[in-house]
C-alpha atoms as a PDB file:
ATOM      1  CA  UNK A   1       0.000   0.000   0.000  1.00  0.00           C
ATOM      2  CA  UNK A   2       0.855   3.403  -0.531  1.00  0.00           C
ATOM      3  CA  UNK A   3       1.973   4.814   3.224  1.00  0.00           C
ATOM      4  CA  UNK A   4       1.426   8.557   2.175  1.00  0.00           C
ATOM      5  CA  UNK A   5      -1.330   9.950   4.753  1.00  0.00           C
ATOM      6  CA  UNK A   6      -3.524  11.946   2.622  1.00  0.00           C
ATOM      7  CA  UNK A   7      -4.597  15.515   4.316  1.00  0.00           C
ATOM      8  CA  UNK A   8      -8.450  15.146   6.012  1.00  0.00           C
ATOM      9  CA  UNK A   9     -11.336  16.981   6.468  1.00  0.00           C
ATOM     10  CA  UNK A  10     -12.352  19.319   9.301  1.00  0.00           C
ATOM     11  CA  UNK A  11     -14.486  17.578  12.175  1.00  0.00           C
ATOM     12  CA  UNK A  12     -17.583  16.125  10.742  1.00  0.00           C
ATOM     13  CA  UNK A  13     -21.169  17.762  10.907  1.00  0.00           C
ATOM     14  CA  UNK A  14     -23.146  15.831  13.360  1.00  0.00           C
ATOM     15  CA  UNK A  15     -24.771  14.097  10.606  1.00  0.00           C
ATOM     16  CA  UNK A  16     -21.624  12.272  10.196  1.00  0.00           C
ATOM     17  CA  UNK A  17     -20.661  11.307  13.557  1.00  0.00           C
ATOM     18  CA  UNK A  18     -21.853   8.021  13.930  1.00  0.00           C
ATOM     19  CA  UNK A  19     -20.626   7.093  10.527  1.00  0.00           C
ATOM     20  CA  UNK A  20     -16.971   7.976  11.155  1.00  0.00           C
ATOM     21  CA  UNK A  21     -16.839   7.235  15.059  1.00  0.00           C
ATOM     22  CA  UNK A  22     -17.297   3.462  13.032  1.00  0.00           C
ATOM     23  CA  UNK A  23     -15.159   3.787  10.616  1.00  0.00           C
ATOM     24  CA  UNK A  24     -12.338   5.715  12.846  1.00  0.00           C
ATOM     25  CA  UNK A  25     -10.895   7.723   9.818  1.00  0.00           C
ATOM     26  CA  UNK A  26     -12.564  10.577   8.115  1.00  0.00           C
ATOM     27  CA  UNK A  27     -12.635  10.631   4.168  1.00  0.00           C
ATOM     28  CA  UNK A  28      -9.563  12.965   3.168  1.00  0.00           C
ATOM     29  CA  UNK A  29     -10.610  16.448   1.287  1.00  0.00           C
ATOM     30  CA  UNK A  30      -8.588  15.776  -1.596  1.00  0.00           C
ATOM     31  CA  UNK A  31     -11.148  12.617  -2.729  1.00  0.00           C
ATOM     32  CA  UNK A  32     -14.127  15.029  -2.108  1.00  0.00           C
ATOM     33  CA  UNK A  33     -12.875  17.707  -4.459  1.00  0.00           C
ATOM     34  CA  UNK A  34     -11.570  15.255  -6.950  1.00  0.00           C
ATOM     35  CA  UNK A  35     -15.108  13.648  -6.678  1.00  0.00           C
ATOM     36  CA  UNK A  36     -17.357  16.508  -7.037  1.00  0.00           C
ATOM     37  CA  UNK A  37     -15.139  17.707 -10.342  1.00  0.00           C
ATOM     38  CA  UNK A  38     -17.964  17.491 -12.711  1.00  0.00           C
ATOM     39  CA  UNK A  39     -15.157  15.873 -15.068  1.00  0.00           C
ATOM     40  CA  UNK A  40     -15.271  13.202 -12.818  1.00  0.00           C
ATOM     41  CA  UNK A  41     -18.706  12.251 -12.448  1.00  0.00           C
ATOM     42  CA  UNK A  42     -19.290   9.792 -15.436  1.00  0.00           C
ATOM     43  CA  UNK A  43     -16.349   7.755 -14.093  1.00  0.00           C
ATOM     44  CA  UNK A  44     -17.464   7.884 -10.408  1.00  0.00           C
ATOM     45  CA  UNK A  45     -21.505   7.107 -11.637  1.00  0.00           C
ATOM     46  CA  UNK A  46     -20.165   4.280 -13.052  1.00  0.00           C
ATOM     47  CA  UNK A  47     -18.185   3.067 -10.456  1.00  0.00           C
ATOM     48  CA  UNK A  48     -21.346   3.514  -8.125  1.00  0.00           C
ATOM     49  CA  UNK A  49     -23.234   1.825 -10.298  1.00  0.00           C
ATOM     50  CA  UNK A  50     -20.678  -1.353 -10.040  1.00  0.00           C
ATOM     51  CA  UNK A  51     -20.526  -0.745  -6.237  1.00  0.00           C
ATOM     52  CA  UNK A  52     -24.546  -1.341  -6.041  1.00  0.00           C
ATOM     53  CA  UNK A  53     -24.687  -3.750  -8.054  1.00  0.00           C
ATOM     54  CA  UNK A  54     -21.620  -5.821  -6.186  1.00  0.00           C
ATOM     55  CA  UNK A  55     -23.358  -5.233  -3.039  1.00  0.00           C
ATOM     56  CA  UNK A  56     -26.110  -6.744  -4.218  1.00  0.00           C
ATOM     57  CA  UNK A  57     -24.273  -9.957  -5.563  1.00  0.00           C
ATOM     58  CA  UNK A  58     -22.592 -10.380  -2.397  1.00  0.00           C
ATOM     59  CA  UNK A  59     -25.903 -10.289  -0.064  1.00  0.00           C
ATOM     60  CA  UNK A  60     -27.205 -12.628  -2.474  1.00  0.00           C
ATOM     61  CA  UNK A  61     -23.981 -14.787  -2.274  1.00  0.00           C
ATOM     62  CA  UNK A  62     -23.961 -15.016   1.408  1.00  0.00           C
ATOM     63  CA  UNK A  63     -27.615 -15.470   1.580  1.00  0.00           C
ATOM     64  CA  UNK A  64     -27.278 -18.777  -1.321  1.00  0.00           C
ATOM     65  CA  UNK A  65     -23.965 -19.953   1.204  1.00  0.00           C
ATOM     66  CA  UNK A  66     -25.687 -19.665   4.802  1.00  0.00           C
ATOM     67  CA  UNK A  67     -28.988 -20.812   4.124  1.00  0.00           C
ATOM     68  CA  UNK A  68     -29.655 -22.412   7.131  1.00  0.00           C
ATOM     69  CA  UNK A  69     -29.796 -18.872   9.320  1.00  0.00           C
ATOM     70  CA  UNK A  70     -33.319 -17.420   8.724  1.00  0.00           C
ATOM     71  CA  UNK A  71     -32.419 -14.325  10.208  1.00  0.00           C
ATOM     72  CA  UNK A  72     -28.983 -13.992   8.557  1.00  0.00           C
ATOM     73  CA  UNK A  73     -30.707 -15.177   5.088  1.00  0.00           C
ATOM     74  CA  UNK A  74     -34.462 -13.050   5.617  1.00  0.00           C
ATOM     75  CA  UNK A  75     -31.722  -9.935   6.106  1.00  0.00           C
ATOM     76  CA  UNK A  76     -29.671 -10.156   3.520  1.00  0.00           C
ATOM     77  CA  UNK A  77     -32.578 -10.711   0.805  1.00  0.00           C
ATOM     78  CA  UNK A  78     -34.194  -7.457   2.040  1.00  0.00           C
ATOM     79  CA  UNK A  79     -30.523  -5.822   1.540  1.00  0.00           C
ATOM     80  CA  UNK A  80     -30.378  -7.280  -2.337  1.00  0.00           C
ATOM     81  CA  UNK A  81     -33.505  -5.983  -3.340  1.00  0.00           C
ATOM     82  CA  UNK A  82     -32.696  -2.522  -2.162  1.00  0.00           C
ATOM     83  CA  UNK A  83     -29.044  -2.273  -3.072  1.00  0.00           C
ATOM     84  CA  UNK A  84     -30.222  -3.778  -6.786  1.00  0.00           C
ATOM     85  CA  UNK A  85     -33.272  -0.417  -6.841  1.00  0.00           C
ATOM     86  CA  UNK A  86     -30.498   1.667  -5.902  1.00  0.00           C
ATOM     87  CA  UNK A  87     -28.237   0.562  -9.367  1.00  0.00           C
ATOM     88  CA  UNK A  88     -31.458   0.570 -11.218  1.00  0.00           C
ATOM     89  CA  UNK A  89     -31.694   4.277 -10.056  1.00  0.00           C
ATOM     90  CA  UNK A  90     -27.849   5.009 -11.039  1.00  0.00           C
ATOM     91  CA  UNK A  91     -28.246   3.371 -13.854  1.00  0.00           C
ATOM     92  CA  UNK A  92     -31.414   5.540 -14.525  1.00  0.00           C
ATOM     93  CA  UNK A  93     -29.516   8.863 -13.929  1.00  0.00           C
ATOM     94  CA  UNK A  94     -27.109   7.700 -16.501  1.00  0.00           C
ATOM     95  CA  UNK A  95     -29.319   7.625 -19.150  1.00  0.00           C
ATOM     96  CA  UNK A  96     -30.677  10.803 -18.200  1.00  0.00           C
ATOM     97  CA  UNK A  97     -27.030  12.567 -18.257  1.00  0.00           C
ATOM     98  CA  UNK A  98     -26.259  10.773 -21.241  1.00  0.00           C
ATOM     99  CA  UNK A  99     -23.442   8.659 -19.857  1.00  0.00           C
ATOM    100  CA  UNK A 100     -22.917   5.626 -21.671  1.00  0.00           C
ATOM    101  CA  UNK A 101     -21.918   2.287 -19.764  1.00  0.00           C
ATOM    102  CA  UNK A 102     -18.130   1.285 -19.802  1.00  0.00           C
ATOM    103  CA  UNK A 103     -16.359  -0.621 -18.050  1.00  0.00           C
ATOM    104  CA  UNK A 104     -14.116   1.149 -15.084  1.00  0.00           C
ATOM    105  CA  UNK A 105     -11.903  -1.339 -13.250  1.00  0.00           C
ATOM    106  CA  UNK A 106     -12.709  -0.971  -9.858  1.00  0.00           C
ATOM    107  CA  UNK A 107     -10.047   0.055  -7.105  1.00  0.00           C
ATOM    108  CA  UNK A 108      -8.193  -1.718  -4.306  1.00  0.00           C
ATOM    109  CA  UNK A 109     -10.286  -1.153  -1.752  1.00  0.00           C
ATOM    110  CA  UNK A 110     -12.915  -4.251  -2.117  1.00  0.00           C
ATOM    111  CA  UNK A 111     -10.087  -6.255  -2.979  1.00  0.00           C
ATOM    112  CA  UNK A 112      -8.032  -5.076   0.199  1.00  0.00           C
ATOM    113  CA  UNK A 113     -10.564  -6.003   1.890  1.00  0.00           C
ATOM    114  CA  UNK A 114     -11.453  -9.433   0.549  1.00  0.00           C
ATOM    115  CA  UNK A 115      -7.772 -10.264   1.455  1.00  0.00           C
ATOM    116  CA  UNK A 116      -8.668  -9.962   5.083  1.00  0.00           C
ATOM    117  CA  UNK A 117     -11.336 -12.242   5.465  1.00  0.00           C
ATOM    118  CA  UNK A 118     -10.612 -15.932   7.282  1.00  0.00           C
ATOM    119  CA  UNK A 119     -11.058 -18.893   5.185  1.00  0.00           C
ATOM    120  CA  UNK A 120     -12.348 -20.968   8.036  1.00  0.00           C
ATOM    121  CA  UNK A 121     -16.094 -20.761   9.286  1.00  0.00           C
ATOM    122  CA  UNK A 122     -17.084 -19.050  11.508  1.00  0.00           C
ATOM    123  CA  UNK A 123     -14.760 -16.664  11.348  1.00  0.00           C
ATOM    124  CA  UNK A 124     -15.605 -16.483   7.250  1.00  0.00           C
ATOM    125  CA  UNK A 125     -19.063 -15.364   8.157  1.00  0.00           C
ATOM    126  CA  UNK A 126     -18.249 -12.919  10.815  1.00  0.00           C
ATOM    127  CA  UNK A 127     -14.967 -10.904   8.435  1.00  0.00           C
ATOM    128  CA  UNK A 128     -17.646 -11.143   5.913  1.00  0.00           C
ATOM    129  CA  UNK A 129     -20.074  -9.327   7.675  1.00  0.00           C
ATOM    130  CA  UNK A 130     -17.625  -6.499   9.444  1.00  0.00           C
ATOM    131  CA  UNK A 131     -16.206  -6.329   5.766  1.00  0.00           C
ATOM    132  CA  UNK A 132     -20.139  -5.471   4.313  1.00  0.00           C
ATOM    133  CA  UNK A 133     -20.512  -3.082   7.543  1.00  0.00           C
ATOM    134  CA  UNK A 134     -17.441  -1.172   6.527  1.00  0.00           C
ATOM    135  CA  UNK A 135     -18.260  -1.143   3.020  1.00  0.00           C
ATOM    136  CA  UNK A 136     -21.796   0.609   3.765  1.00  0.00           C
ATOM    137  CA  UNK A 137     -20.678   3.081   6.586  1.00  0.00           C
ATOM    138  CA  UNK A 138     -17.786   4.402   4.133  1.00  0.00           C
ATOM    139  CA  UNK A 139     -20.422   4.451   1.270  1.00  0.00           C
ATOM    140  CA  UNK A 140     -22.832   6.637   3.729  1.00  0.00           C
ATOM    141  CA  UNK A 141     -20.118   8.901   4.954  1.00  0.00           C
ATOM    142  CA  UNK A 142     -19.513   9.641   1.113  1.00  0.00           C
ATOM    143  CA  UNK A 143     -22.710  10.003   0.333  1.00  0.00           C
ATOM    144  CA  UNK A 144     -23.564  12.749   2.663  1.00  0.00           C
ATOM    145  CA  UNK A 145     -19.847  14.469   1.833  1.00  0.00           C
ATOM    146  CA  UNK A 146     -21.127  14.830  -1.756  1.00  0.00           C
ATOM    147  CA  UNK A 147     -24.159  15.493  -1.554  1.00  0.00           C
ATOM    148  CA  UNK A 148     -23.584  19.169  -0.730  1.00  0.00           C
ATOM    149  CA  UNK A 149     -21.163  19.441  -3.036  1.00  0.00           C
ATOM    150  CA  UNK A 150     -22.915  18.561  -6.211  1.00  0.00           C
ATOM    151  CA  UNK A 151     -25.775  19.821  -8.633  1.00  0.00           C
ATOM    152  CA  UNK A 152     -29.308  19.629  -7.428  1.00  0.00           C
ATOM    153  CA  UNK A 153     -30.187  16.402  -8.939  1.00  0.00           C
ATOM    154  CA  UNK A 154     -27.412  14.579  -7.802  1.00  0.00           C
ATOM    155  CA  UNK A 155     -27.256  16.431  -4.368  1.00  0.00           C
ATOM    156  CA  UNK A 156     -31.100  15.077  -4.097  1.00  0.00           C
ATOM    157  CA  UNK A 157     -29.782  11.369  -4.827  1.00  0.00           C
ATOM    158  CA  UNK A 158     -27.185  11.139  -2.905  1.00  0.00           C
ATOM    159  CA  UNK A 159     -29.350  12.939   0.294  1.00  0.00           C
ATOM    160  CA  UNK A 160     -31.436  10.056  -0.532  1.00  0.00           C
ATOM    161  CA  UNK A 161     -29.264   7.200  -0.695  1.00  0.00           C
ATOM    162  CA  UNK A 162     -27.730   8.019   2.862  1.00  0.00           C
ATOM    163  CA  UNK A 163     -31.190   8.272   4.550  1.00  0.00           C
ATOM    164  CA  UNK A 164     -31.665   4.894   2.889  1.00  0.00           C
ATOM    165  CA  UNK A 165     -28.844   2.942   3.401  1.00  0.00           C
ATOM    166  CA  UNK A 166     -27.379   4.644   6.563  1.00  0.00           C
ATOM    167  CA  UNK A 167     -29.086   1.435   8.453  1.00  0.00           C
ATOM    168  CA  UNK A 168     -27.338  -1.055   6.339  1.00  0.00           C
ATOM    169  CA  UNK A 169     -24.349  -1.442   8.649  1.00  0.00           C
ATOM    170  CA  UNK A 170     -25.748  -1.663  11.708  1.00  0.00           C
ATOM    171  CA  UNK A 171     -27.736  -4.656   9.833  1.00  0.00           C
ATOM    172  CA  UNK A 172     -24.585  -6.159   9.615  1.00  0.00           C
ATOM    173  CA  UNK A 173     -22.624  -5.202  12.407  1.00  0.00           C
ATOM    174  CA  UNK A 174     -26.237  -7.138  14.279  1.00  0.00           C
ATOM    175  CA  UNK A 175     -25.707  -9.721  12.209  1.00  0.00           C
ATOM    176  CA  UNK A 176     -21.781 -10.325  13.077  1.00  0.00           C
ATOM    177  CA  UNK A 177     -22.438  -9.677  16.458  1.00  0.00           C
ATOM    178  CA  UNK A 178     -24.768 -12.845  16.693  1.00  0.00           C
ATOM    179  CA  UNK A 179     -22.067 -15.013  15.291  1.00  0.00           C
ATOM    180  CA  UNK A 180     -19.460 -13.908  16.942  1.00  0.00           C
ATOM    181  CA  UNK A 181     -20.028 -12.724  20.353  1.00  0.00           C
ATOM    182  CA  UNK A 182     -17.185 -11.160  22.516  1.00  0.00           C
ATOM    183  CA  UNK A 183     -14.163 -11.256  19.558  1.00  0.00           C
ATOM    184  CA  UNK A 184     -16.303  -8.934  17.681  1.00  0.00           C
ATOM    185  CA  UNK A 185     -14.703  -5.567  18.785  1.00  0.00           C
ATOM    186  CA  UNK A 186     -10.957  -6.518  18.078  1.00  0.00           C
ATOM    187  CA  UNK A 187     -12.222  -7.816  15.094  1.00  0.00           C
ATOM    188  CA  UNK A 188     -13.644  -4.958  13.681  1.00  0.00           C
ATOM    189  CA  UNK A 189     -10.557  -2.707  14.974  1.00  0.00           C
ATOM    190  CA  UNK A 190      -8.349  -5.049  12.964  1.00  0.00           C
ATOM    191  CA  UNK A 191     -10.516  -4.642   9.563  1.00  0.00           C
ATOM    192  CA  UNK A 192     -10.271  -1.072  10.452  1.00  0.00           C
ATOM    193  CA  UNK A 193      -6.759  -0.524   9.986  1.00  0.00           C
ATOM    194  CA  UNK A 194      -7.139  -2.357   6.272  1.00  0.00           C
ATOM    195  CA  UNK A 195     -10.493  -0.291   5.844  1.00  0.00           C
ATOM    196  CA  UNK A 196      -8.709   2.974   7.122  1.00  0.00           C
ATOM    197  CA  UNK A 197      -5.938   2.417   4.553  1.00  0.00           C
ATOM    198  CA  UNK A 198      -7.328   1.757   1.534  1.00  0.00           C
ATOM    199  CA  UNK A 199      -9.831   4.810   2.160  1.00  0.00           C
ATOM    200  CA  UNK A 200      -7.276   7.114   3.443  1.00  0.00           C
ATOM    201  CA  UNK A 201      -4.308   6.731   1.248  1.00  0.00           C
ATOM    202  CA  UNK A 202      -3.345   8.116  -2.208  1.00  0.00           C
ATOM    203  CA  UNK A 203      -4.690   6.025  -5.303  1.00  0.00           C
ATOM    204  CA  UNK A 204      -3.783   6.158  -8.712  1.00  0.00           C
ATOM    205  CA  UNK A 205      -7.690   6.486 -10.306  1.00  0.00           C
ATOM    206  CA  UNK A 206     -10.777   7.802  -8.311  1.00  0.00           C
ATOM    207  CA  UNK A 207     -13.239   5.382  -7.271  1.00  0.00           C
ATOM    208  CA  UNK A 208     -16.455   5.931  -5.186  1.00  0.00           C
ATOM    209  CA  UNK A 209     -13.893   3.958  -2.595  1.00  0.00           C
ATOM    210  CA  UNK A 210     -10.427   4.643  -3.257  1.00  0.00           C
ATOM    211  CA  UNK A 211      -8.113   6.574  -1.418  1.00  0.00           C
ATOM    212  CA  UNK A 212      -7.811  10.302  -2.907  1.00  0.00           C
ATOM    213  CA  UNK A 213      -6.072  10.320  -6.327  1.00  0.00           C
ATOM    214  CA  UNK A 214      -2.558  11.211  -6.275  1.00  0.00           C
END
């Protein structure tokens, strides 16, 4: 990883608190500017639109793999059909901005994050679940850091999308707790450090998650 600390935002509005007191490290300013760059939105409505649509594919995943756990399984199928409406609705602004589909390699951070997860059950359930957690805070926290920042339409969306999905990890943070009891908290500090990382730290293309672009 790249070690170079990228320079951070002021203190959050209150909006944000419970967002970042999760996720322990603020988005830096230099993604936010490079984000709301209208030059940069077809790239990063793209990317969002992969990001939904992944999130979607990995509730149904885990949901298909862990069956057996009605409340695990009747959770995550809610989650599918809502992170699927929200690509629909990307997809939808597309089309209305002209944007054409193409296909943007994604950026470290899923991947980074992936590579932390334990191979062996139950462990494999909980990572997964901290992982989806982290994945949805640092989506929200974006979210509401843009939202300001860009034209009506989009502010509207994205003021949306956070009042939406600003649940979605504390579904899964429940979830993990249930499997894994009292290793959850130095579990979640350890994913943090890989989360905080790959969110914090320069990147060579902007992503909807990547560290700010260098």
């Amino acid at each position: 990883m790249n070690s170079r600390a990228a320079p951070t935002v002021p203190v959050p509005p209150p909006v944000l608190a419970a967002l970042v007191e999760f996720l322990g490290a603020p988005t830096p300013s230099g993604w936010i500017d490079a984000a709301a760059d209208p030059a940069a939105l077809p790239t990063l409505l793209v990317d969002h639109a992969n990001c939904e649509k992944k999130a979607a594919s990995t509730a149904l995943a885990m949901l298909f793999r862990y069956e057996d756990h009605d409340a695990l399984t009747e959770r995550l199928s809610r989650l599918a059909r809502e992170e699927l409406r929200h690509f629909e609705q990307v997809r939808q602004l597309m089309r209305r901005r002209e944007i054409e589909w193409r296909r943007v390699p994604a950026s470290r951070y899923a991947a980074g994050l992936a590579a932390a997860v334990r191979k062996a059950e139950p462990g494999r359930l909980v990572d997964r679940l901290v992982v989806g957690a982290f994945i949805e805070a640092r989506s929200c926290e974006r979210f509401a850091l843009l939202a300001p920042r860009l034209d009506a339409e989009l502010g509207r969306f994205y003021a949306g999308l956070l009042a939406s999905e600003a649940r979605h990890f504390q579904h899964y943070l429940e979830l993990a707790r249930g499997f894994a009891g009292d290793e959850l908290d130095a579990r979640i500090g350890e994913i943090r450090a890989i989360e905080n990382a790959l969110a914090t730290e320069y990147d060579t293309e902007l992503r909807f998650h990547s560290g700010p672009p260098s």
